[in-house]
PDB file of N, CA and C in Angstrom:
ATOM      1  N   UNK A   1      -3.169  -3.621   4.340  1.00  0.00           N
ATOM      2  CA  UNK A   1      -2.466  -4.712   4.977  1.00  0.00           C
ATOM      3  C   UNK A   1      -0.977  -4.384   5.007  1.00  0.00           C
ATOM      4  N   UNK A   2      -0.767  -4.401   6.075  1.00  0.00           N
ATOM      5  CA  UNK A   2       1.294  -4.217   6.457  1.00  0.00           C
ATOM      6  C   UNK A   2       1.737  -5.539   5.642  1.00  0.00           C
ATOM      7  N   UNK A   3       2.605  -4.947   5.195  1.00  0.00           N
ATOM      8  CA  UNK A   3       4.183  -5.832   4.441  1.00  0.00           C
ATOM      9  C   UNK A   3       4.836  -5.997   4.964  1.00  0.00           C
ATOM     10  N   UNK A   4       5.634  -6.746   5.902  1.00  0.00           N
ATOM     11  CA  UNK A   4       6.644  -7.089   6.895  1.00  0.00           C
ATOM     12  C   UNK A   4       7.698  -6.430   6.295  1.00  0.00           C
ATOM     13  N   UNK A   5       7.729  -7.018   5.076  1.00  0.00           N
ATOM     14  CA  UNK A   5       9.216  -6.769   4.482  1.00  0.00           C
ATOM     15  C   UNK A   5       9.315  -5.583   3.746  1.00  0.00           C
ATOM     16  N   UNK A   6       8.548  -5.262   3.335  1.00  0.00           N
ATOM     17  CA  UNK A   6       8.228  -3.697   2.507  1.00  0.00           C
ATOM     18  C   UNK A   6       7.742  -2.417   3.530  1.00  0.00           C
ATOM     19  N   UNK A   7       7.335  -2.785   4.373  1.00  0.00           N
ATOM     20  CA  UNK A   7       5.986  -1.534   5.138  1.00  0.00           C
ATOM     21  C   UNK A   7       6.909  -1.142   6.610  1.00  0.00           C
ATOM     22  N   UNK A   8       8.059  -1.677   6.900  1.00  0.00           N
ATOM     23  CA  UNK A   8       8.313  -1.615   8.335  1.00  0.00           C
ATOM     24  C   UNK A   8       9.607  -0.922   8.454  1.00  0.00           C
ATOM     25  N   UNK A   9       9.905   0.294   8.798  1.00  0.00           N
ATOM     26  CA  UNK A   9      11.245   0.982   8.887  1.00  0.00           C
ATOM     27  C   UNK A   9      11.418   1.726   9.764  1.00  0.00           C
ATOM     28  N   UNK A  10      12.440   1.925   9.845  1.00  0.00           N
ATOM     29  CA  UNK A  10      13.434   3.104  11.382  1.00  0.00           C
ATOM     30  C   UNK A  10      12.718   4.331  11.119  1.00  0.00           C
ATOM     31  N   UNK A  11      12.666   4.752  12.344  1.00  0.00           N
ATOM     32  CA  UNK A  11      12.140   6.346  12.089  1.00  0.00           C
ATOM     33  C   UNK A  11      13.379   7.586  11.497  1.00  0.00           C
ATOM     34  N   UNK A  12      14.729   7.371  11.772  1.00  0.00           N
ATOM     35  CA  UNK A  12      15.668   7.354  11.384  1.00  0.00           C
ATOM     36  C   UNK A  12      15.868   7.459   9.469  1.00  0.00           C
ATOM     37  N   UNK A  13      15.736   6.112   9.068  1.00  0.00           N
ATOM     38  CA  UNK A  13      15.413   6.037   7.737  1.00  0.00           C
ATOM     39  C   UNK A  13      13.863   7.158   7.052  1.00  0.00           C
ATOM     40  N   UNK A  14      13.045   6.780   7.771  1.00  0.00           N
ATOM     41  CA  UNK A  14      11.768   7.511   7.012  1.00  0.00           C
ATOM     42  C   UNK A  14      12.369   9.320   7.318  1.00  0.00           C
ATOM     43  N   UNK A  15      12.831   9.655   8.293  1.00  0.00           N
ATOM     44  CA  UNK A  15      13.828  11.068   8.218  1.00  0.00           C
ATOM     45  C   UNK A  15      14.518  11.560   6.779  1.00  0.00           C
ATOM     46  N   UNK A  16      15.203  10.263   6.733  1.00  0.00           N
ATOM     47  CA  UNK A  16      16.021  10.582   5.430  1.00  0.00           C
ATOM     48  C   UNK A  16      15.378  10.189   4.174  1.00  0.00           C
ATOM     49  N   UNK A  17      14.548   9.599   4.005  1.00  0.00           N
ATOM     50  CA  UNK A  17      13.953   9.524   2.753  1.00  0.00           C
ATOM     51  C   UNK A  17      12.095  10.102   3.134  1.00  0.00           C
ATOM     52  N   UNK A  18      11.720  11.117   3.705  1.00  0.00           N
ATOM     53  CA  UNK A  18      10.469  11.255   4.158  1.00  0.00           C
ATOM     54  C   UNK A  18       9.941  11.544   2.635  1.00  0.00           C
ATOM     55  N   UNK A  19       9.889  11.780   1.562  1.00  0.00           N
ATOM     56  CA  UNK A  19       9.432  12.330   0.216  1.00  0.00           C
ATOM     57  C   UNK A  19       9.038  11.024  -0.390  1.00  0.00           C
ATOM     58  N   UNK A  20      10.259  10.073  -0.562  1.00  0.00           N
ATOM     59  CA  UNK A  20      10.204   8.614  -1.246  1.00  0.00           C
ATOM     60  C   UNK A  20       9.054   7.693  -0.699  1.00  0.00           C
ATOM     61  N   UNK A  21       9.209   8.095   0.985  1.00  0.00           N
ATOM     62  CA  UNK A  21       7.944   7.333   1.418  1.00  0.00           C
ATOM     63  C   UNK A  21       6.732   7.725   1.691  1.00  0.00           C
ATOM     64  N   UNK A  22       6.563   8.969   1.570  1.00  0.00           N
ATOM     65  CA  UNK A  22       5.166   9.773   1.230  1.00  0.00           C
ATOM     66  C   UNK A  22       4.455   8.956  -0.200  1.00  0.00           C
ATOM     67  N   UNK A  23       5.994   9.213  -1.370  1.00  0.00           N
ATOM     68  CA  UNK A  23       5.268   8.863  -2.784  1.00  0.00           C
ATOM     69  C   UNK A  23       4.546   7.741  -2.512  1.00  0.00           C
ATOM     70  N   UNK A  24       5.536   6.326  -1.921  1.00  0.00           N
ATOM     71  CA  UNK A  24       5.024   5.184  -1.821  1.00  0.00           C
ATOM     72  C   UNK A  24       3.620   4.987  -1.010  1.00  0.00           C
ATOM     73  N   UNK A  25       3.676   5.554   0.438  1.00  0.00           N
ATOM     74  CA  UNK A  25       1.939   5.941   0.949  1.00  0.00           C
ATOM     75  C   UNK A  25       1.114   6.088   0.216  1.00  0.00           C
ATOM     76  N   UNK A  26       1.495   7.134  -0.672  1.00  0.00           N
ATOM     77  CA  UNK A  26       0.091   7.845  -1.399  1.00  0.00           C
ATOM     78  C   UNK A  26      -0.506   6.618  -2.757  1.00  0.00           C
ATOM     79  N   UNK A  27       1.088   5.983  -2.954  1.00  0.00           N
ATOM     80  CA  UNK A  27       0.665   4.670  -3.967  1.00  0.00           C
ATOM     81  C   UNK A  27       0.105   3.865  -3.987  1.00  0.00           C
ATOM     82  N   UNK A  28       0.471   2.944  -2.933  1.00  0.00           N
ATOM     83  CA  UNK A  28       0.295   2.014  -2.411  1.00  0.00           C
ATOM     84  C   UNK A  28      -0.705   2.217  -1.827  1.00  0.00           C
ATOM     85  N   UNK A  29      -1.019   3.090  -1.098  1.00  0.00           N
ATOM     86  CA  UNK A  29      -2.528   3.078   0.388  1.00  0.00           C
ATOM     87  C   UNK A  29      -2.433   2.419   1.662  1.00  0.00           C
ATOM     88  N   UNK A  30      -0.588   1.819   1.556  1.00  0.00           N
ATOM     89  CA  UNK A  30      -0.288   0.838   2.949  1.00  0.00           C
ATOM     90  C   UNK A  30       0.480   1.433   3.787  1.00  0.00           C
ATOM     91  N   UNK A  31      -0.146   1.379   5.416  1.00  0.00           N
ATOM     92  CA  UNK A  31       0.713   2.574   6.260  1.00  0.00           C
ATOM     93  C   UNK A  31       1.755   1.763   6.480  1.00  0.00           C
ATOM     94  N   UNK A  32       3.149   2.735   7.453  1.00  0.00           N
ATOM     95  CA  UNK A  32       4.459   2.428   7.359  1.00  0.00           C
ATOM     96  C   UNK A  32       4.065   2.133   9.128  1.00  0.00           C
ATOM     97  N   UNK A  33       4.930   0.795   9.262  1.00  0.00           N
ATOM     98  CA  UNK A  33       5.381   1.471  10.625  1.00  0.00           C
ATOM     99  C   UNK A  33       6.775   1.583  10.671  1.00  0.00           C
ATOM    100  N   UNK A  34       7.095   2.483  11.898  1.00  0.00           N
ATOM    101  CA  UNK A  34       8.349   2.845  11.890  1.00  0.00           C
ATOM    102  C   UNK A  34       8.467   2.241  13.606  1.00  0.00           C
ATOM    103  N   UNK A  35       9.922   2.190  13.075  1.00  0.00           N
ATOM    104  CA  UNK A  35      10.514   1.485  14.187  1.00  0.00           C
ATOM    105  C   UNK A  35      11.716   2.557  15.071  1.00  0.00           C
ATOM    106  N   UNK A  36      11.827   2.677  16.616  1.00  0.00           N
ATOM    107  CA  UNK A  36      12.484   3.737  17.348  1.00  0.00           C
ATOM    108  C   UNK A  36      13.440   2.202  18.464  1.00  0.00           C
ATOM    109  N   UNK A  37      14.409   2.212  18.057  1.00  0.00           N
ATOM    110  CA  UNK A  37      15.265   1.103  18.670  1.00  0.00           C
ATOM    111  C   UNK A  37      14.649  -0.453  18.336  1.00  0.00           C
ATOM    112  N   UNK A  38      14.330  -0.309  17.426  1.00  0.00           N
ATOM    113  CA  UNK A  38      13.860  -1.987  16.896  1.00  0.00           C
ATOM    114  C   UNK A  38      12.422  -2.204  17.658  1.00  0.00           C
ATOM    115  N   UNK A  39      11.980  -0.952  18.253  1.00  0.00           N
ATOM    116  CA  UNK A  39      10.728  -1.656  18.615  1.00  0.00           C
ATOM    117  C   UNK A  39       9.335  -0.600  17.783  1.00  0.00           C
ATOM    118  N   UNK A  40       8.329  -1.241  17.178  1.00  0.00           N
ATOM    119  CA  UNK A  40       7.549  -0.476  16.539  1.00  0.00           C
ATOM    120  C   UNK A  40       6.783   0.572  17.264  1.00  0.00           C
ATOM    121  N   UNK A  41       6.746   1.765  16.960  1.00  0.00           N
ATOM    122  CA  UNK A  41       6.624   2.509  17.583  1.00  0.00           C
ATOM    123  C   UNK A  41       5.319   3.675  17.640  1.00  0.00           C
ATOM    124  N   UNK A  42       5.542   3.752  15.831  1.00  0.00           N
ATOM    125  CA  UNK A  42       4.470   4.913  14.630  1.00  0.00           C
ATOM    126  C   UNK A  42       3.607   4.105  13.331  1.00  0.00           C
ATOM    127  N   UNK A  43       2.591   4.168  13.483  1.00  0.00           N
ATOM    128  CA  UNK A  43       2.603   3.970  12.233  1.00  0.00           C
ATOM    129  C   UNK A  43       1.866   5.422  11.550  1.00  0.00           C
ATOM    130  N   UNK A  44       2.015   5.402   9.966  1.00  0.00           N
ATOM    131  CA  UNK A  44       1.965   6.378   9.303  1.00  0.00           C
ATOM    132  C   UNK A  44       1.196   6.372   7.936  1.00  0.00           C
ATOM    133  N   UNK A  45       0.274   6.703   7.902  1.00  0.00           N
ATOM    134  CA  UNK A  45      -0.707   6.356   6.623  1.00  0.00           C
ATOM    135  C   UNK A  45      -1.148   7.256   6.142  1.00  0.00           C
ATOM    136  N   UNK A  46      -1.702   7.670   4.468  1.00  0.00           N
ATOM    137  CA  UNK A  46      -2.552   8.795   4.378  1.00  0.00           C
ATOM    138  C   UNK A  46      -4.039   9.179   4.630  1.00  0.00           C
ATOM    139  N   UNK A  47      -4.167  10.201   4.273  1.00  0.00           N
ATOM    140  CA  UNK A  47      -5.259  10.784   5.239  1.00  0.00           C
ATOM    141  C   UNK A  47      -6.661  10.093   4.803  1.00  0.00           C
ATOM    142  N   UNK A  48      -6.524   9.826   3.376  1.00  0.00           N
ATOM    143  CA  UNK A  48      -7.808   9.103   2.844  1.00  0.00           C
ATOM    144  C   UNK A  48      -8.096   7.796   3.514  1.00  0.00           C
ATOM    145  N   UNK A  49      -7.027   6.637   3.981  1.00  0.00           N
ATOM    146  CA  UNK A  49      -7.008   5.593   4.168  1.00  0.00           C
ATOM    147  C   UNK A  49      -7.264   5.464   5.628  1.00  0.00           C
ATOM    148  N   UNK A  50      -6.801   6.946   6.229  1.00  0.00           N
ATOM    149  CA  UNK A  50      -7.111   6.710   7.661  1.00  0.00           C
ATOM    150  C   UNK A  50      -8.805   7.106   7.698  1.00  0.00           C
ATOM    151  N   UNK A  51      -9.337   7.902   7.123  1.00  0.00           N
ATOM    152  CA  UNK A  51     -10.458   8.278   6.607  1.00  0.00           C
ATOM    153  C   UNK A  51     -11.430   6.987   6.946  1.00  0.00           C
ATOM    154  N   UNK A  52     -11.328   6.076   5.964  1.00  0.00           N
ATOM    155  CA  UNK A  52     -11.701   4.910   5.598  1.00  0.00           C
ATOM    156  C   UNK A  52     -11.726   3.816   6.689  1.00  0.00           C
ATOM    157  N   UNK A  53     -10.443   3.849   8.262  1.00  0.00           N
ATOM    158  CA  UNK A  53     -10.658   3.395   8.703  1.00  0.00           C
ATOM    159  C   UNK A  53     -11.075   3.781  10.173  1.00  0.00           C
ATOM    160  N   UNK A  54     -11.443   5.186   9.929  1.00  0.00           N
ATOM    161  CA  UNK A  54     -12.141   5.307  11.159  1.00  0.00           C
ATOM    162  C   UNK A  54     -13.568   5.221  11.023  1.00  0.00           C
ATOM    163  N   UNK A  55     -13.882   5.614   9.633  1.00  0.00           N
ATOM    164  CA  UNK A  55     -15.390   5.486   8.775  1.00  0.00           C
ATOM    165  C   UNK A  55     -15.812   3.576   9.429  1.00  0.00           C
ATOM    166  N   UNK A  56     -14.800   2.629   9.263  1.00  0.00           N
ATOM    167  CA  UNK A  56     -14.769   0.885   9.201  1.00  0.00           C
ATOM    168  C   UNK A  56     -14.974   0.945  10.656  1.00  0.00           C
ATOM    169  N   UNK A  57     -14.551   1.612  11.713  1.00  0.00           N
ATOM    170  CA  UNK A  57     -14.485   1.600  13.045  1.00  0.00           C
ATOM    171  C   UNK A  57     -16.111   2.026  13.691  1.00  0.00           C
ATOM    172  N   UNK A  58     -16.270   2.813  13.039  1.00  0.00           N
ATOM    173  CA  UNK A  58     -17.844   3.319  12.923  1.00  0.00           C
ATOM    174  C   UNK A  58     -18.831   2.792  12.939  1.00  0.00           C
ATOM    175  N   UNK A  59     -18.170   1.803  12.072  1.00  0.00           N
ATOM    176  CA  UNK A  59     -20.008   0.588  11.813  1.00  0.00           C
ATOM    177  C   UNK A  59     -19.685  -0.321  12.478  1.00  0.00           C
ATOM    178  N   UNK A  60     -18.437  -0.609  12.370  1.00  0.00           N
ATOM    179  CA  UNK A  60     -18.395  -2.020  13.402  1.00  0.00           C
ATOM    180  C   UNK A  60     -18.795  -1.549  14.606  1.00  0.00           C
ATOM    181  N   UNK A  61     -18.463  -0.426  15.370  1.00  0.00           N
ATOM    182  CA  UNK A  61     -19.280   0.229  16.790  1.00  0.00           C
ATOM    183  C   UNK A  61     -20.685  -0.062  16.714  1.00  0.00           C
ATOM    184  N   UNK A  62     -21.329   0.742  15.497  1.00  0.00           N
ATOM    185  CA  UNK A  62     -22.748   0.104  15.315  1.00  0.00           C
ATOM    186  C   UNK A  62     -23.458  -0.880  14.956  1.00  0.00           C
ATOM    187  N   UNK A  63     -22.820  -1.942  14.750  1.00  0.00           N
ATOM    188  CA  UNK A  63     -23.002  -2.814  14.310  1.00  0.00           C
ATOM    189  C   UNK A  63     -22.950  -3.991  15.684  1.00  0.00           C
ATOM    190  N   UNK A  64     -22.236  -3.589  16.588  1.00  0.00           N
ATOM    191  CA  UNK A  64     -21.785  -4.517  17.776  1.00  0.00           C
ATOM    192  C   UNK A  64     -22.823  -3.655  19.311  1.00  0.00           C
ATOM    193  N   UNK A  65     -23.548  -2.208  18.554  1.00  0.00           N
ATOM    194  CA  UNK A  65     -24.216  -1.883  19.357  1.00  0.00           C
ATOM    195  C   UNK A  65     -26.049  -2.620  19.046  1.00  0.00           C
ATOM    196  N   UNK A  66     -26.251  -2.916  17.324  1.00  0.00           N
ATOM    197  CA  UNK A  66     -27.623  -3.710  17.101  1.00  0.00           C
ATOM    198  C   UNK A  66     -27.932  -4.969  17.717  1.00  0.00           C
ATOM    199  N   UNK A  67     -26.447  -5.656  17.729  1.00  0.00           N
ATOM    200  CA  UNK A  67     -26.413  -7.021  18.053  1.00  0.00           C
ATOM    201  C   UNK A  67     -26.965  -7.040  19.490  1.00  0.00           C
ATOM    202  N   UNK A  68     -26.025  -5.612  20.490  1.00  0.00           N
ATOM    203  CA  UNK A  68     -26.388  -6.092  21.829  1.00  0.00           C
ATOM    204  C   UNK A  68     -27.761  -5.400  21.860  1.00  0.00           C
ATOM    205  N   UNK A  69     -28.351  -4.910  21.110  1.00  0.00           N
ATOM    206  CA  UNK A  69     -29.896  -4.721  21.401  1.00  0.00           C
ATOM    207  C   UNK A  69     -30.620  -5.688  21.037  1.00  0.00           C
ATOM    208  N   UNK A  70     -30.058  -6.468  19.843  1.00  0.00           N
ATOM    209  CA  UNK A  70     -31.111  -7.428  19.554  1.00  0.00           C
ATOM    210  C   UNK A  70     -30.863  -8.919  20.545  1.00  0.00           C
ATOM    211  N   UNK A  71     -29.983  -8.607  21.214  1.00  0.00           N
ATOM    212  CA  UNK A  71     -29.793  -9.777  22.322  1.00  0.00           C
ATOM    213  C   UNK A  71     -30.549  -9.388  23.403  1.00  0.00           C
ATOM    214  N   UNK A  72     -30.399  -8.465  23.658  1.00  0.00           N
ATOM    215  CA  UNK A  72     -31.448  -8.110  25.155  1.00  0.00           C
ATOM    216  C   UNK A  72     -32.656  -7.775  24.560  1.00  0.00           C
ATOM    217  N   UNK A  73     -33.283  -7.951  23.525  1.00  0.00           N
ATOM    218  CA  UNK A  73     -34.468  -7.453  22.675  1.00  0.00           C
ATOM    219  C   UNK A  73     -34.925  -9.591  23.361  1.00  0.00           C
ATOM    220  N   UNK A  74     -34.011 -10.701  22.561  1.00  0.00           N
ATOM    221  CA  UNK A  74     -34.124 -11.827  23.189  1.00  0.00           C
ATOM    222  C   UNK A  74     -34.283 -12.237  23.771  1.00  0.00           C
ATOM    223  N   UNK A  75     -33.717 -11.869  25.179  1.00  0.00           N
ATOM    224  CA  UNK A  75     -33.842 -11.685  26.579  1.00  0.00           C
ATOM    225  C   UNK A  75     -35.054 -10.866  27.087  1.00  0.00           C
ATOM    226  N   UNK A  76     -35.754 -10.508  26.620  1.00  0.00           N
ATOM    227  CA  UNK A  76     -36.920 -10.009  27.339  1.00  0.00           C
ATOM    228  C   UNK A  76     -36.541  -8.821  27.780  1.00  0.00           C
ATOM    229  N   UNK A  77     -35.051  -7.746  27.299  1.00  0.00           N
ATOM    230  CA  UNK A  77     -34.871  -6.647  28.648  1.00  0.00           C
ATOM    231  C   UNK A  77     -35.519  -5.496  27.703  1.00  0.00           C
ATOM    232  N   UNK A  78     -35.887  -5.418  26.257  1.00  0.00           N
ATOM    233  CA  UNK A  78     -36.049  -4.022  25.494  1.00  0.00           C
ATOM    234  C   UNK A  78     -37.802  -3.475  26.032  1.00  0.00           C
ATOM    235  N   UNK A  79     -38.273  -2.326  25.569  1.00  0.00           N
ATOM    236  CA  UNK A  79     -39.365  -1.927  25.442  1.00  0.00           C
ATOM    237  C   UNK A  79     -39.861  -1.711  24.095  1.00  0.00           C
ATOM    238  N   UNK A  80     -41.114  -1.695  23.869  1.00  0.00           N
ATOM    239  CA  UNK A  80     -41.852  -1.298  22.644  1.00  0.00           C
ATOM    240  C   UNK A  80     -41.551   0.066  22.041  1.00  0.00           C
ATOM    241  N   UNK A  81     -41.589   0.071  20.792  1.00  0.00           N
ATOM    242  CA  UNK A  81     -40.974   1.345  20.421  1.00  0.00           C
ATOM    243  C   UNK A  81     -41.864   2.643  21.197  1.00  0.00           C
ATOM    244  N   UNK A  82     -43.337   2.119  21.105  1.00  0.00           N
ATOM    245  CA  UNK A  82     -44.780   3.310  21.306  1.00  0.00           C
ATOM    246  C   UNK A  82     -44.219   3.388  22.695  1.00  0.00           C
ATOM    247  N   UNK A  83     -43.915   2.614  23.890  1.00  0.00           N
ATOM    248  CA  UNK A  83     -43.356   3.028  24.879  1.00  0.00           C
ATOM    249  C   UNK A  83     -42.257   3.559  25.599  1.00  0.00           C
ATOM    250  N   UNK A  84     -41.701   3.273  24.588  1.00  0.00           N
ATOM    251  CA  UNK A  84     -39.998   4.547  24.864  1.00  0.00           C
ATOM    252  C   UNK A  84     -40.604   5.531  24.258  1.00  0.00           C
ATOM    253  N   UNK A  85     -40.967   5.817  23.345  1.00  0.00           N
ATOM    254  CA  UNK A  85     -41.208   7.738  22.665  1.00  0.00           C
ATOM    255  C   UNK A  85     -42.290   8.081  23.772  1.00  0.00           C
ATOM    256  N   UNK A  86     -43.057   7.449  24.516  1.00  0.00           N
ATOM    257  CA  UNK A  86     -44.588   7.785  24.931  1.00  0.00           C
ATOM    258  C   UNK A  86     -43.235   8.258  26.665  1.00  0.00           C
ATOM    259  N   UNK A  87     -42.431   7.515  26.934  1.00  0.00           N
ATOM    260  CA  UNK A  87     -41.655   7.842  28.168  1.00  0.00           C
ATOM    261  C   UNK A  87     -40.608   9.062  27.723  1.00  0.00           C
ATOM    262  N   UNK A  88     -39.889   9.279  26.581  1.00  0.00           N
ATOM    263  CA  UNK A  88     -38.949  10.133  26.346  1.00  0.00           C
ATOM    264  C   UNK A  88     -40.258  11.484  26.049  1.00  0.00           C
ATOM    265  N   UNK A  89     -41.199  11.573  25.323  1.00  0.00           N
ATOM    266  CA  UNK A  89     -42.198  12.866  25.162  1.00  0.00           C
ATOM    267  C   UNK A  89     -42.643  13.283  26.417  1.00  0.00           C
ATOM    268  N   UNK A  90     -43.325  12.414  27.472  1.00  0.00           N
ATOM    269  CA  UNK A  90     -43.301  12.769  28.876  1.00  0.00           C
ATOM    270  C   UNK A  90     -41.864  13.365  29.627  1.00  0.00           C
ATOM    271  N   UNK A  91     -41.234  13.200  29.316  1.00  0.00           N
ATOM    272  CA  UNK A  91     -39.983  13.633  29.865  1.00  0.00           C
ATOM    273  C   UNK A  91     -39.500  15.078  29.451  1.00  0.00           C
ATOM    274  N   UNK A  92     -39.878  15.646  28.080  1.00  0.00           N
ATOM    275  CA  UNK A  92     -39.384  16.518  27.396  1.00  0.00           C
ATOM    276  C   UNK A  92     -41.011  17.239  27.970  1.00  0.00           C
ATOM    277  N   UNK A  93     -41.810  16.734  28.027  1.00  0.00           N
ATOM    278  CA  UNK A  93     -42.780  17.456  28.262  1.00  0.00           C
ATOM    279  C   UNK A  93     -42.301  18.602  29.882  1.00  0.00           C
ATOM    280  N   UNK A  94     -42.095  17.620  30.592  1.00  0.00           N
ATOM    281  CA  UNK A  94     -41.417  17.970  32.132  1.00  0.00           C
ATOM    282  C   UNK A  94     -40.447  19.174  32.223  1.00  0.00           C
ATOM    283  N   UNK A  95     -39.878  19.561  30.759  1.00  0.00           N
ATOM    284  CA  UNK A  95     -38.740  20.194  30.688  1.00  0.00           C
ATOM    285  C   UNK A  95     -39.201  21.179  30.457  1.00  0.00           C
ATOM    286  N   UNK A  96     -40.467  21.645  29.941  1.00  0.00           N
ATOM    287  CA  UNK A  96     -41.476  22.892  29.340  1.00  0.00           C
ATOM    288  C   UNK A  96     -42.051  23.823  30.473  1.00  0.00           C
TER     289      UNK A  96
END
């Protein structure tokens, strides 16, 4: 979670102290953003935490891909499992 008041600085500043705010990254686990004429521009986090949130990005993808199957599963639009493999094996068969 960003700190307004702690987490948000000039790119300018993070130049001149880039070491101090590495330490604090690696401490803390909270990315920086940096700011290029007062407008936010970068943000900057370590590698574990970005790790973590592309890993979080992942499931929520899959997670928002079950839902829309189990909605059109509702809707009457899915097939039986025995009939998708029985259509995808015919297909691979075609390829032989």
């Amino acid at each position: 979670m960003i700190n307004i008041s702690r987490d948000i600085h000039s790119l300018t500043e993070f130049k001149r102290n880039t070491t101090e705010f590495l330490q604090r990254i690696k401490q803390t686990k909270h990315p920086l953003v940096l700011t290029v004429n007062g407008k936010a521009e970068l943000v900057v986090q370590d590698a574990e935490s970005y790790q973590e949130l592309l890993e979080a990005a992942e499931l929520v993808e899959t997670l928002k891909g079950i839902k829309l199957g189990l909605e059109q599963m509702q809707e009457g639009k899915g097939k039986k499992a025995e009939d998708f493999f029985n259509e995808l094996f015919d297909k691979l068969d075609s390829f032989q």
